[in-house]
C-alpha atoms as a PDB file:
ATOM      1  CA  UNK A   1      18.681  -8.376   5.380  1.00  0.00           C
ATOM      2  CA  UNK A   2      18.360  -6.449   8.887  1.00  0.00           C
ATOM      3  CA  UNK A   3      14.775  -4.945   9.420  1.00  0.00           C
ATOM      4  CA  UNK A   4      16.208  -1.993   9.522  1.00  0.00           C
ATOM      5  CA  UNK A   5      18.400  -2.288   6.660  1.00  0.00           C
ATOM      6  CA  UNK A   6      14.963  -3.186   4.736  1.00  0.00           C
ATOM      7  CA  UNK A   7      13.253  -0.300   6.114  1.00  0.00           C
ATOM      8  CA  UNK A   8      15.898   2.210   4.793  1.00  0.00           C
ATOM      9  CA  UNK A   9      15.883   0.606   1.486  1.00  0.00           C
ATOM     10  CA  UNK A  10      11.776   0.614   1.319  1.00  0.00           C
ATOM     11  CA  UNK A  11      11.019   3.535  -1.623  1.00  0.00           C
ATOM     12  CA  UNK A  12       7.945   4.576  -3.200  1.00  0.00           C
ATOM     13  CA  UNK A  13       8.384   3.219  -6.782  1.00  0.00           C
ATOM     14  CA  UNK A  14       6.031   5.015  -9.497  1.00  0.00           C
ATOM     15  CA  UNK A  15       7.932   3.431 -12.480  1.00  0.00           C
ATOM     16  CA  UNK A  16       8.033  -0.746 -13.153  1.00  0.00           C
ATOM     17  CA  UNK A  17       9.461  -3.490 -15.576  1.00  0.00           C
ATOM     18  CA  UNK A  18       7.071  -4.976 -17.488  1.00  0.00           C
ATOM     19  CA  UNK A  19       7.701  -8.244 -15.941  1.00  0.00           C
ATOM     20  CA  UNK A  20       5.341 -10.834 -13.785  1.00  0.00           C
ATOM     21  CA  UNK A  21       5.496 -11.409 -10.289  1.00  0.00           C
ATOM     22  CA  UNK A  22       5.753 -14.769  -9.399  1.00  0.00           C
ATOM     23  CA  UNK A  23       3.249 -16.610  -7.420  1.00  0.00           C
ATOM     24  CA  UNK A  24       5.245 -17.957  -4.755  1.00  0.00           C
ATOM     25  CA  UNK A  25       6.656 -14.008  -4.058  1.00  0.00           C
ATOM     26  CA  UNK A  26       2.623 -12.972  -3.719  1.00  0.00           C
ATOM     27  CA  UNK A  27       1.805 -15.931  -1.516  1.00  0.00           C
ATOM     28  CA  UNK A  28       5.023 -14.708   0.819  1.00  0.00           C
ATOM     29  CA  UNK A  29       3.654 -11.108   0.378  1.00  0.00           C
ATOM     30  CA  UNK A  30       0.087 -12.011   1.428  1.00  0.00           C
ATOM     31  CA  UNK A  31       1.434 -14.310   4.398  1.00  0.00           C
ATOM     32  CA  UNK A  32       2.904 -11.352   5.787  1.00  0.00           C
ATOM     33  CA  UNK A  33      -0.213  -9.675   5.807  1.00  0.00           C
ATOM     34  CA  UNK A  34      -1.947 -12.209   6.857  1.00  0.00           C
ATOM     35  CA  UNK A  35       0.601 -12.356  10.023  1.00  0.00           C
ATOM     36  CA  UNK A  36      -0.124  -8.418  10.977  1.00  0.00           C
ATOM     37  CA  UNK A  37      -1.520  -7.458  14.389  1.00  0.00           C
ATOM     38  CA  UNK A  38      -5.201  -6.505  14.003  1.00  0.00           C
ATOM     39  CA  UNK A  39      -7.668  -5.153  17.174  1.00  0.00           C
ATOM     40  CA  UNK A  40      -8.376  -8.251  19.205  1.00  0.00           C
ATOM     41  CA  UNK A  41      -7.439 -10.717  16.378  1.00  0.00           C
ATOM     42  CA  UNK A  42     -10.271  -9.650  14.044  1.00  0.00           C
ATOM     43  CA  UNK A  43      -8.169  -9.895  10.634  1.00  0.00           C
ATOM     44  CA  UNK A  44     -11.275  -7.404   8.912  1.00  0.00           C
ATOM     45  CA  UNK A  45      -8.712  -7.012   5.949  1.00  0.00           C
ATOM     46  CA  UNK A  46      -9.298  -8.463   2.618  1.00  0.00           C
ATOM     47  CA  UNK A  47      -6.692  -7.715  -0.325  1.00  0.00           C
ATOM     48  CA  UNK A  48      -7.471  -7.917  -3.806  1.00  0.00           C
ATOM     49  CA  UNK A  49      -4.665  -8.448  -6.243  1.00  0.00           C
ATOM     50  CA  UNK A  50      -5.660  -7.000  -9.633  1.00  0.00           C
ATOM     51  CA  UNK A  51      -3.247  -8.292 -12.403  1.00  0.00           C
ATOM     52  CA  UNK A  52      -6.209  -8.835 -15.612  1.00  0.00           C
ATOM     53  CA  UNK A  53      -5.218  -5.876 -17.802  1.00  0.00           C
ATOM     54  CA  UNK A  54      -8.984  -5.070 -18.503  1.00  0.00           C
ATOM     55  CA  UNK A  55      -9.574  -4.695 -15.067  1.00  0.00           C
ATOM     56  CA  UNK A  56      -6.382  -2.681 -13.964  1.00  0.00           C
ATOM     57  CA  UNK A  57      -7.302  -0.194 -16.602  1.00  0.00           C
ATOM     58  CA  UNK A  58     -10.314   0.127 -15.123  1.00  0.00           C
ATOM     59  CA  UNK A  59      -8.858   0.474 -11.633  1.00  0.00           C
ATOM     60  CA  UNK A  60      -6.215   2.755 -12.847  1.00  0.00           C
ATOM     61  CA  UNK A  61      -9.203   5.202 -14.270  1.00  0.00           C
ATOM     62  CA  UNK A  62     -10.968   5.473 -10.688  1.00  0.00           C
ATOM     63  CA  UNK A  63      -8.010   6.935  -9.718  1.00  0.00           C
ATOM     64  CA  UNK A  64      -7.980   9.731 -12.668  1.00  0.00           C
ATOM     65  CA  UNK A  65      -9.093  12.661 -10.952  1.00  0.00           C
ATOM     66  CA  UNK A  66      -6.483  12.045  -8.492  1.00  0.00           C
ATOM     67  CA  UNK A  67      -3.500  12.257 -10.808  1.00  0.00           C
ATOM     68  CA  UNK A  68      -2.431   8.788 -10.700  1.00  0.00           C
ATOM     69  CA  UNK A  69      -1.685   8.743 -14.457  1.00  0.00           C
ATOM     70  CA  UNK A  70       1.712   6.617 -13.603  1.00  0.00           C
ATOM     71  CA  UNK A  71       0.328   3.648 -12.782  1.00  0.00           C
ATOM     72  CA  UNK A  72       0.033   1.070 -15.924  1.00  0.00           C
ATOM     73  CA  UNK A  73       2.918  -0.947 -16.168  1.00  0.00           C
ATOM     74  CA  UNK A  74       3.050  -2.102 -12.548  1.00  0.00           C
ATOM     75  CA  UNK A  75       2.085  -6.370 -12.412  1.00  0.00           C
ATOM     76  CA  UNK A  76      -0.873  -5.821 -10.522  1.00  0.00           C
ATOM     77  CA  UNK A  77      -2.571  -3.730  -7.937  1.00  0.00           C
ATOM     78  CA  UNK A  78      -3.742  -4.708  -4.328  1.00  0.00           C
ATOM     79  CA  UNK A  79      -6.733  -3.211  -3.339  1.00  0.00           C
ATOM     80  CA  UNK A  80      -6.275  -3.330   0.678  1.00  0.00           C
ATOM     81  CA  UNK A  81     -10.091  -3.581   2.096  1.00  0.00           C
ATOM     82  CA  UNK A  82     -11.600  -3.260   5.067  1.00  0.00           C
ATOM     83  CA  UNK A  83     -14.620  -4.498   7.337  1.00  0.00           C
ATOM     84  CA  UNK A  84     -15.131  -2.026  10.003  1.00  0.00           C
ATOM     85  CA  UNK A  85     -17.696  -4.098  11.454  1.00  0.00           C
ATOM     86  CA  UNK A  86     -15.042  -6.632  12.106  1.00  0.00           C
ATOM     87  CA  UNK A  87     -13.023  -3.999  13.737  1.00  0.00           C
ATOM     88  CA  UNK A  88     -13.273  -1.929  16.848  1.00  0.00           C
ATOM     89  CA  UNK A  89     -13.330   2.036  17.935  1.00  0.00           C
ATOM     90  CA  UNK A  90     -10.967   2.886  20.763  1.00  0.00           C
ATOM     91  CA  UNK A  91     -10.510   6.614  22.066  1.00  0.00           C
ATOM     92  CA  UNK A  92     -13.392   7.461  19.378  1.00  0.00           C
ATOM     93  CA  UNK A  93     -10.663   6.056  16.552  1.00  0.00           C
ATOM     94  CA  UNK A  94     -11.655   3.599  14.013  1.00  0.00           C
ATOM     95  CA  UNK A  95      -9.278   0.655  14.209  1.00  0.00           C
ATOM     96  CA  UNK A  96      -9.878  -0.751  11.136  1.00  0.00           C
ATOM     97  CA  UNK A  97      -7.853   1.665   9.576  1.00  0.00           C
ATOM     98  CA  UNK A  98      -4.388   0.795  12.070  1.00  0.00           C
ATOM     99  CA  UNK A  99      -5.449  -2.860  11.482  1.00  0.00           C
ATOM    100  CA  UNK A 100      -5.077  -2.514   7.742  1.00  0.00           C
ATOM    101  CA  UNK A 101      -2.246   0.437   7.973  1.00  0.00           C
ATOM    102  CA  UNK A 102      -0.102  -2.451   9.885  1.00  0.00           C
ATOM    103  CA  UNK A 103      -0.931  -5.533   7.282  1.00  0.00           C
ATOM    104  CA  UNK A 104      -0.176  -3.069   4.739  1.00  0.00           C
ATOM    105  CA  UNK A 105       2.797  -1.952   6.002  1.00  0.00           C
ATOM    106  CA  UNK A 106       3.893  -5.935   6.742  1.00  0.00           C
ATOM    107  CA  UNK A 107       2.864  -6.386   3.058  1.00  0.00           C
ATOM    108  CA  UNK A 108       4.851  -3.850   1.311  1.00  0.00           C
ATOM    109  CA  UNK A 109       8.007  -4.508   3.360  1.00  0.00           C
ATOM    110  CA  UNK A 110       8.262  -8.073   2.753  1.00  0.00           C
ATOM    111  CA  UNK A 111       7.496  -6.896  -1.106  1.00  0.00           C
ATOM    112  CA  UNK A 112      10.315  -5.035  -0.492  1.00  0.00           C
ATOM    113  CA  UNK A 113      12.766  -7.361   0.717  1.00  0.00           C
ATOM    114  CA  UNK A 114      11.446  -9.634  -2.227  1.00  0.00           C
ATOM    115  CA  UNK A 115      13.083  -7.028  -4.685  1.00  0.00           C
ATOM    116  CA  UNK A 116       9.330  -5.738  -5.841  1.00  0.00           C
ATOM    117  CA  UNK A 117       8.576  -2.097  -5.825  1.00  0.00           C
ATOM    118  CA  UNK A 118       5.426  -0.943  -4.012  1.00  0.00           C
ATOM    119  CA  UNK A 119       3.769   3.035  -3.760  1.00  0.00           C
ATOM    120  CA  UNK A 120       0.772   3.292  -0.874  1.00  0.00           C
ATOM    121  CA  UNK A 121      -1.663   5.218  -3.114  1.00  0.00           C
ATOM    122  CA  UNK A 122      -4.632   6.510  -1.167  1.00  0.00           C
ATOM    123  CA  UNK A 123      -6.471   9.130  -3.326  1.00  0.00           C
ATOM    124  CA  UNK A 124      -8.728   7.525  -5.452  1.00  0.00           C
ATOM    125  CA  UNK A 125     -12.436   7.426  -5.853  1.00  0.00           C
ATOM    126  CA  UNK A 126     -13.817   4.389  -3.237  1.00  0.00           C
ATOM    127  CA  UNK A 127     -17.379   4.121  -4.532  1.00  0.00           C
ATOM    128  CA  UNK A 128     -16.392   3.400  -8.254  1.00  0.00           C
ATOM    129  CA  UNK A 129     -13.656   0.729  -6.942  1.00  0.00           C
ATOM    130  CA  UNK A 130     -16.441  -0.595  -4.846  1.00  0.00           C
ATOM    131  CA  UNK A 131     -18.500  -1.170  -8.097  1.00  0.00           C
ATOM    132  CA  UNK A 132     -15.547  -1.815 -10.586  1.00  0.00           C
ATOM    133  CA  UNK A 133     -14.721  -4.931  -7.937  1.00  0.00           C
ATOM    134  CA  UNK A 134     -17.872  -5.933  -6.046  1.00  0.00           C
ATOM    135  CA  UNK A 135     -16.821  -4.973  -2.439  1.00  0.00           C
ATOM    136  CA  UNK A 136     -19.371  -4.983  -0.320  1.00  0.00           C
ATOM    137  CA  UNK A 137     -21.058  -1.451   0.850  1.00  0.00           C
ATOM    138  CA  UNK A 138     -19.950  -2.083   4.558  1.00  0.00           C
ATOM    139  CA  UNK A 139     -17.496  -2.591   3.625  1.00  0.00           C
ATOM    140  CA  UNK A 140     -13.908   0.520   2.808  1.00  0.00           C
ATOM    141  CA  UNK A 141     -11.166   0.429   0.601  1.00  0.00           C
ATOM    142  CA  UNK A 142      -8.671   2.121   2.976  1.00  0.00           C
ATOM    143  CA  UNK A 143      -5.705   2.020   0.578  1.00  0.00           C
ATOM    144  CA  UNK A 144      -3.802   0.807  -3.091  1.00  0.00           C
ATOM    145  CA  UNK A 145      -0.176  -0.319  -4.064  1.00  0.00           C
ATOM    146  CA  UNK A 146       1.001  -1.162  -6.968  1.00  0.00           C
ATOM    147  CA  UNK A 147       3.228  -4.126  -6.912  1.00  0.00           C
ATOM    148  CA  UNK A 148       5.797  -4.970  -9.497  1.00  0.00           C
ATOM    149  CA  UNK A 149       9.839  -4.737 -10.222  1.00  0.00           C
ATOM    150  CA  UNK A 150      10.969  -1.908 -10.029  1.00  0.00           C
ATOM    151  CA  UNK A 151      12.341  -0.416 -13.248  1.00  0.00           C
ATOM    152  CA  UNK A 152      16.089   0.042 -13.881  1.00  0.00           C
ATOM    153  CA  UNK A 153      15.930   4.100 -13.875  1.00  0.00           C
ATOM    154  CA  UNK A 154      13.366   6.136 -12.363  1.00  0.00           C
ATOM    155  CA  UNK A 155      10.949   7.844 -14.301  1.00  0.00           C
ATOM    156  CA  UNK A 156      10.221  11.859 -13.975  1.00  0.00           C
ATOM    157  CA  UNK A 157       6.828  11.188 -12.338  1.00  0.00           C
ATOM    158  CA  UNK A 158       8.679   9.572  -9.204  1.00  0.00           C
ATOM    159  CA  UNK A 159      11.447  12.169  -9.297  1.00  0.00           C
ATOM    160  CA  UNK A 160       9.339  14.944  -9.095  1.00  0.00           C
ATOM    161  CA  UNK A 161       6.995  13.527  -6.715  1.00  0.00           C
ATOM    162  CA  UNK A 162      10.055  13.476  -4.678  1.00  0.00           C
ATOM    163  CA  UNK A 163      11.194  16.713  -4.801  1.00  0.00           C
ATOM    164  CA  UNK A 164       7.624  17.690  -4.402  1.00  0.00           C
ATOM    165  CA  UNK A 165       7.137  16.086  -0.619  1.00  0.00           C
ATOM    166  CA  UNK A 166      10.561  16.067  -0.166  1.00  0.00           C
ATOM    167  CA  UNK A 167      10.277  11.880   0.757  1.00  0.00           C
ATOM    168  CA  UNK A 168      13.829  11.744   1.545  1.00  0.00           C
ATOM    169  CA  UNK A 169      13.942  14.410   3.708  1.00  0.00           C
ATOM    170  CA  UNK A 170      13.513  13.222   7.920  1.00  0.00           C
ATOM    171  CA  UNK A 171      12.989  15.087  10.657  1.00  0.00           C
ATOM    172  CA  UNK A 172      16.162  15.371  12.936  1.00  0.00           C
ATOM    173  CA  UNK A 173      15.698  12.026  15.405  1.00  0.00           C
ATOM    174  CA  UNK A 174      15.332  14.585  18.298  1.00  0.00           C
ATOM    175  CA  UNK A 175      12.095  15.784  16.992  1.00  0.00           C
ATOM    176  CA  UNK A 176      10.487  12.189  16.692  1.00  0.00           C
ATOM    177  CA  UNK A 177      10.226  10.769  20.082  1.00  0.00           C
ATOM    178  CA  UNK A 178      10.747  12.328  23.861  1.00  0.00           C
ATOM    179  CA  UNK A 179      10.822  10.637  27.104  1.00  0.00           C
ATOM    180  CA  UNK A 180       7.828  11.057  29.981  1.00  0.00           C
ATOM    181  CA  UNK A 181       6.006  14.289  28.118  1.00  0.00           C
ATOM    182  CA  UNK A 182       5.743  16.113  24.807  1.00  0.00           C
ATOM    183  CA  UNK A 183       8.592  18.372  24.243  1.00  0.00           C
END
């Protein structure tokens, strides 16, 4: 597939088969990660795939109060981590936060072109993760995906998400870059 084929076809998916991921497709997943740019090399992310149903019900729950009921049949869900103190600050930016924005963006396009569904979740509540999954206090959960197959129809929680931010909808290109200056 052309990369930019794949990145047309990339979708937020909020309804899965009940079916397992094979091990080989999470190794390729993880490799692409692994592979992402970071600031000077420093690779501060750590991803934790939760697939034990106890525990993924327990995930799923720090996310209550942030009306991510639609999560539960997914395979798993990777916890993307970070170690700031493995990162660096540039123009008064934290860079851990590109450095795991790009891994997880190499992550769930590769998940993509493996035929999995993926959804970046990113409300949630951090210090109960933290707890639920012993990550260190320095260090941040800076994002979740499900990962699983995407079921054969899409459910009403993805189609109204949808229509709610409007995900299909792009700015005309003329609007997204200019040449020299703002315009």
């Amino acid at each position: 597939m052309e990369i930019l084929d794949l990145i047309k076809s990339r979708k937020s998916v909020r309804k899965f088969a009940e079916k397992p991921v094979e091990r080989e497709k999470i190794e390729q997943i993880m490799l692409a990660a692994q592979l992402a740019p970071s600031w000077r090399n420093s690779q501060c992310w750590k991803f934790i795939i939760v697939d034990d149903p106890d525990k993924k019900r327990a995930l799923i729950r720090c996310t209550g109060a942030f009306n991510q009921a639609w999560l539960g049949k997914e395979y798993a869900i990777i916890v993307a981590c970070a170690d700031p103190g493995k990162s660096g600050n540039g123009n008064n930016q934290p860079y851990y936060l590109v450095d795991v924005a790009i891994a997880m963006e190499h992550l769930i396009l590769t998940a993509t072109a493996l035929g999995l569904g993926t959804c970046w979740v990113g409300s949630f509540d951090e210090e109960k993760i933290k707890s639920l999954l012993g990550i260190p206090e320095n260090c941040r959960v800076v994002a979740l995906t499900p990962l699983g197959y995407p079921a054969q129809k899409e459910g009403m929680v993805g189609k109204i998400a949808r229509q709610v931010v409007k995900s299909k909808k792009r700015k005309p290109i003329s609007e997204v870059y200019s040449f020299n200056q703002w315009d």
